[in-house]
Protein backbone atom coordinates (compact mmCIF):
# COMPACT_ATOMS: atom_id res chain seq x y z
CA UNK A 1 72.64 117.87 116.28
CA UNK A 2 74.73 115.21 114.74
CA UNK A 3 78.47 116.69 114.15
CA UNK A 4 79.81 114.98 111.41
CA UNK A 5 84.04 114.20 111.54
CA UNK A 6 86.12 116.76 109.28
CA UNK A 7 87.05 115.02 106.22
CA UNK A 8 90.85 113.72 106.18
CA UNK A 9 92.21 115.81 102.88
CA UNK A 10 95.17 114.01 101.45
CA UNK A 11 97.54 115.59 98.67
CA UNK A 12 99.44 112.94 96.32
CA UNK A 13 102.44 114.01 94.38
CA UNK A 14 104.61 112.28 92.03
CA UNK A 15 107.97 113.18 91.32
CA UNK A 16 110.17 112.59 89.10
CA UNK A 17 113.56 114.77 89.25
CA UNK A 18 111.55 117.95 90.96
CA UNK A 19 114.33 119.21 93.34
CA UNK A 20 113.66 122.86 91.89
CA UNK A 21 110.08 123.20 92.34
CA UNK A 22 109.09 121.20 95.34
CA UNK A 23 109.98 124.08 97.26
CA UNK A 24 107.38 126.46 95.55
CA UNK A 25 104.48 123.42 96.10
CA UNK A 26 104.85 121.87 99.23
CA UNK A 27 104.57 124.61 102.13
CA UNK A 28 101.30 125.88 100.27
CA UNK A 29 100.11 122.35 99.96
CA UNK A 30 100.41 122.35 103.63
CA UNK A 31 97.48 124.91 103.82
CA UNK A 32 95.22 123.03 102.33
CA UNK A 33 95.57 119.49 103.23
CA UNK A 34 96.02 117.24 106.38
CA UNK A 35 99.49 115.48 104.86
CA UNK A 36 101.53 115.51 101.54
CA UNK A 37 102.58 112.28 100.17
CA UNK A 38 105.56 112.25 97.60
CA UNK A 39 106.48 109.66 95.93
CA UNK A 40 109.85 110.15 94.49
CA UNK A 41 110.13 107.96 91.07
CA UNK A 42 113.75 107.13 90.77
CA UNK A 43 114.61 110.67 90.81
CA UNK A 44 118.69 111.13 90.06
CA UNK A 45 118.66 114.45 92.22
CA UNK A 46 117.30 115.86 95.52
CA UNK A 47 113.65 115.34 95.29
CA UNK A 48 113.50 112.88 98.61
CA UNK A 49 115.97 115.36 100.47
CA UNK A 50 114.00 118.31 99.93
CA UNK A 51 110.68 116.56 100.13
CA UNK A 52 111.42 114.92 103.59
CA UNK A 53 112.66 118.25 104.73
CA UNK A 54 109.69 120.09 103.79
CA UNK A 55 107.45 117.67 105.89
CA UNK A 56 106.09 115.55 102.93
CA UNK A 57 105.83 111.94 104.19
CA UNK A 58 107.78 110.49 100.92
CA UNK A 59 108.33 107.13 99.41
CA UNK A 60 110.96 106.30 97.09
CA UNK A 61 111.00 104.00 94.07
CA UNK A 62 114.60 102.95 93.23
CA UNK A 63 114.44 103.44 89.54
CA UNK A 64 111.51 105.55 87.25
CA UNK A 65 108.75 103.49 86.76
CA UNK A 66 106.94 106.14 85.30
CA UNK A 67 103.61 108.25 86.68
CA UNK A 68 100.87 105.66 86.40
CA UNK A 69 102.70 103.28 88.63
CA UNK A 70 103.57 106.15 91.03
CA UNK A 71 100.27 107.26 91.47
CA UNK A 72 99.22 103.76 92.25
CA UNK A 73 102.21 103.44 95.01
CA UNK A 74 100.62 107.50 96.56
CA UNK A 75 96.99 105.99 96.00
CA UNK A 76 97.56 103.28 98.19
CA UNK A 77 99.47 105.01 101.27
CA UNK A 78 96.39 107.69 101.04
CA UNK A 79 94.07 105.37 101.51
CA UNK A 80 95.93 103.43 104.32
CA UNK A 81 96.38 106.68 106.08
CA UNK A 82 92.55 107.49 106.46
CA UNK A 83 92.26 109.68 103.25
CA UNK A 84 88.93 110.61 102.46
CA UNK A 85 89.53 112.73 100.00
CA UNK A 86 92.58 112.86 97.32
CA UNK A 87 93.94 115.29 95.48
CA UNK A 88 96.59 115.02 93.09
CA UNK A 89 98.83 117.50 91.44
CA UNK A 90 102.25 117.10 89.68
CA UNK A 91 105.28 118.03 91.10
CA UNK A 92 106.20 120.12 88.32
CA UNK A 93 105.25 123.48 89.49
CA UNK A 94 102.26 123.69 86.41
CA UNK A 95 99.67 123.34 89.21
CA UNK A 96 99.10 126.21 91.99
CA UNK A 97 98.62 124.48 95.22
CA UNK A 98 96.20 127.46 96.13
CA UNK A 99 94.08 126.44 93.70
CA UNK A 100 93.28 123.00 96.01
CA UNK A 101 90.36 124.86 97.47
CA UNK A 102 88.27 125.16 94.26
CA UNK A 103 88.60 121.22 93.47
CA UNK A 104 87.49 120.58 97.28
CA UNK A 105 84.77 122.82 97.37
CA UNK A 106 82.06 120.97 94.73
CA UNK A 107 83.02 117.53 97.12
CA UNK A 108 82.91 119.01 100.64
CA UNK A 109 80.18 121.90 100.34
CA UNK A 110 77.82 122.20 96.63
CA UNK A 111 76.69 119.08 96.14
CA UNK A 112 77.90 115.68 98.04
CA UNK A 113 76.75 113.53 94.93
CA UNK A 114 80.11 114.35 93.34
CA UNK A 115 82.65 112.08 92.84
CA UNK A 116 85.99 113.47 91.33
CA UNK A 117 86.72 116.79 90.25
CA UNK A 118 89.12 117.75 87.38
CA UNK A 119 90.60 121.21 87.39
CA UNK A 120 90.79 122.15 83.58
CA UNK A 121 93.33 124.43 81.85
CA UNK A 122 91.10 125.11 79.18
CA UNK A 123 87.96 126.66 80.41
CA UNK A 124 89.40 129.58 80.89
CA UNK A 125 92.50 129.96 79.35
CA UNK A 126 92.25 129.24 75.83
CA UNK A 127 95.48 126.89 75.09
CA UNK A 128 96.71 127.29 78.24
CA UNK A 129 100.76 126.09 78.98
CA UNK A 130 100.71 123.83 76.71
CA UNK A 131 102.06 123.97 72.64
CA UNK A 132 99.59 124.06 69.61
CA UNK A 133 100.05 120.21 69.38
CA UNK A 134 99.59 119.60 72.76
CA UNK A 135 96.63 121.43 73.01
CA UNK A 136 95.86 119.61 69.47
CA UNK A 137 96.52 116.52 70.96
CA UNK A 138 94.22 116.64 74.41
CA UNK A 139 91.18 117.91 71.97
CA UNK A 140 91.65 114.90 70.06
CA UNK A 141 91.70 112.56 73.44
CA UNK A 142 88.51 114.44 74.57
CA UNK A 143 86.97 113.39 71.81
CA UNK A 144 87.78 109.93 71.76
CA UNK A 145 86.81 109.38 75.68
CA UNK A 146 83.46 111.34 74.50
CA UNK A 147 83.06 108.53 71.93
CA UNK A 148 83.69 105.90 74.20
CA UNK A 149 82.14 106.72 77.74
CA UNK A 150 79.62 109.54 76.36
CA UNK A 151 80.81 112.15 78.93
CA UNK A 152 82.98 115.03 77.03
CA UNK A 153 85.59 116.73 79.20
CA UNK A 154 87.16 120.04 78.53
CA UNK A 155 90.39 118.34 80.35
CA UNK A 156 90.63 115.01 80.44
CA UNK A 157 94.68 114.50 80.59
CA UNK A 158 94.56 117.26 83.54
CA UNK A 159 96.76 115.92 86.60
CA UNK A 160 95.40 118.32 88.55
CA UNK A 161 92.04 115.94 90.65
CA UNK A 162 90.30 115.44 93.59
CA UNK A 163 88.16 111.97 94.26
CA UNK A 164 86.09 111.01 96.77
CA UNK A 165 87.69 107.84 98.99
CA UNK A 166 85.64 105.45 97.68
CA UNK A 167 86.49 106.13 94.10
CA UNK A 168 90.35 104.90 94.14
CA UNK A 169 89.37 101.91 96.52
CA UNK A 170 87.85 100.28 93.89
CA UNK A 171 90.61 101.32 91.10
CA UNK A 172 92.59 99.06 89.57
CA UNK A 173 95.32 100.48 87.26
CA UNK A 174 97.01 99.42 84.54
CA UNK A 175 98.65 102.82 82.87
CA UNK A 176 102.35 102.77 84.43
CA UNK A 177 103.22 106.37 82.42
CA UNK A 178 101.08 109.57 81.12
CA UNK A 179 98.12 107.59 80.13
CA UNK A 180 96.74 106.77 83.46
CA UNK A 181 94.96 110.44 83.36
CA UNK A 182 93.00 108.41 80.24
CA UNK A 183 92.19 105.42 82.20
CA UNK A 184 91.33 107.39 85.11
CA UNK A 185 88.82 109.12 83.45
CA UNK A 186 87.39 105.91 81.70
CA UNK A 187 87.24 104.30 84.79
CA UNK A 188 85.45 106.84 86.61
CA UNK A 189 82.88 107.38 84.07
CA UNK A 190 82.18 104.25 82.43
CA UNK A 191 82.92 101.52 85.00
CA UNK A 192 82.47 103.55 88.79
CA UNK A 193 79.78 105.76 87.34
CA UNK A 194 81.19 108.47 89.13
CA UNK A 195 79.79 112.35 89.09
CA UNK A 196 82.37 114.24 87.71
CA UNK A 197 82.99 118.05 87.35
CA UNK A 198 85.46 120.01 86.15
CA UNK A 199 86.71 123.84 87.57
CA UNK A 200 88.80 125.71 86.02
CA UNK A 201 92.31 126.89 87.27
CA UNK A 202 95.34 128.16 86.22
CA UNK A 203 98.06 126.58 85.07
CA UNK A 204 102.15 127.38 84.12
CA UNK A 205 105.23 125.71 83.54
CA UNK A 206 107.70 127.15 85.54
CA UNK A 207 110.54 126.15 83.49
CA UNK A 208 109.07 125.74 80.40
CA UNK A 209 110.08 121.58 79.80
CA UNK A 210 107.71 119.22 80.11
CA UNK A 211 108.33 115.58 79.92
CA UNK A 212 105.48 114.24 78.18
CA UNK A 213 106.64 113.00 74.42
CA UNK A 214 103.42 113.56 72.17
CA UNK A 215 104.58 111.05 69.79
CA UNK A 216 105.61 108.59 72.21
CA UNK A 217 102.73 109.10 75.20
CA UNK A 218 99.65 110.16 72.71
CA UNK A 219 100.46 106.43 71.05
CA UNK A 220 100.45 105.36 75.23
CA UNK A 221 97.46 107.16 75.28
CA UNK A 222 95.40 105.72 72.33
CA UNK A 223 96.46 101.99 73.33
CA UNK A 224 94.94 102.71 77.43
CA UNK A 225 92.10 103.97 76.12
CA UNK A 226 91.44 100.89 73.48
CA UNK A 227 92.57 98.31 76.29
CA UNK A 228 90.12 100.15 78.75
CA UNK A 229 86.88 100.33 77.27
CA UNK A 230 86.46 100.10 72.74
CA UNK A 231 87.82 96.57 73.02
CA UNK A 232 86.42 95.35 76.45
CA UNK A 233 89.66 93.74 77.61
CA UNK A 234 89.25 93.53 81.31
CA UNK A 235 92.34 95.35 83.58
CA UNK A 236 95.34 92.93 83.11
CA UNK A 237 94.39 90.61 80.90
């Protein structure tokens, strides 16, 4: 019998000014996952403190670049420390860490011909935590990345992922805020021709602010999405 090596599970979180609700994510994170990565995005408070004291391994960028380029900075450390599989959740407290187990399962038991799973807020849940625009908003998104890569998504601005090693080592980003959920899922579809699935979980905001800007991120949104795939400019040109 050929024993195959237990997967190394590694959980990525950016933060941004989370000293509140790192303490609700981290020690159940723990359950789930071989190490925690944080990486603190110029955060004004005690989100490296807390995060180092809770046993995250954390990485700190002097000022807030934003959650695209954040993601890039956890993406890489993952994959440098033997990740096989990443999952991502914000730091926020909107995702529940015990919900990891239902975005590994479809990767590390049902079927091993999937690539990334999404864990939706909507399948469930009707609008979920976000507002009426919001929700208005992601439908709208969906619909565009259907028109684009032919794969519609119930989800596709959920933070909440797990991918498969191989998926991020050939990602190159551009998205340095919000939008790199949109070029994520582009990416994965249209240019990695990964499997994707979504699950659904539940979702809250603890203290009911979120930091997205609909004007301001759904315009970041649109331009990713144009940039990534309806006008065929190549990443960073």
């Amino acid at each position: 019998m050929i024993l195959l090596k237990k997967p190394t599970i590694i959980a990525c979180i950016p933060a941004f000014n989370e000293e509140r609700t790192l303490p609700l994510l981290i020690p159940t994170c723990k359950k789930y996952t071989d190490k925690i990565f944080v990486c603190d995005d110029g955060s004004t408070d005690l989100t490296y403190d807390i995060a180092k004291r809770l046993g995250a391994e954390v990485v700190k960028h002097e000022r807030n670049l934003g959650k695209g380029v954040a993601l890039q900075t956890l993406f890489k450390l993952a994959l440098n420390n033997g990740a096989d599989v990443v999952v991502t959740l914000d730091a926020d407290g909107a995702h529940n860490p015990e919900d990891i187990p239902l975005l590994l399962e479809p990767i590390l038991k049902q079927n091993p011909n999937v690539d990334v799973v999404i864990g939706s807020r909507f399948m469930k849940s009707g609008f979920g935590p976000v507002s009426r625009l919001n929700f208005v908003g992601n439908k709208l998104i969906n619909a565009l990345i259907f028109m684009c890569t032919g794969r519609l998504l119930s989800d596709s601005q959920s933070g909440f992922r797990a991918f498969r090693r191989w998926v991020l080592e050939g990602m190159d980003l551009i998205a340095d805020g919000y939008e790199v959920e949109s070029e994520l899922t582009i990416k994965c579809v249209k240019m990695h021709r990964c499997k994707i699935v979504e699950v659904p979980i539940k979702c809250k905001r603890i203290f009911k602010v979120s930091k997205l800007n609909a004007l301001r991120d759904g315009l970041k949104i649109l331009q990713t999405i144009m940039k990534t795939v309806c006008l065929g400019v190549e990443d960073g040109d």
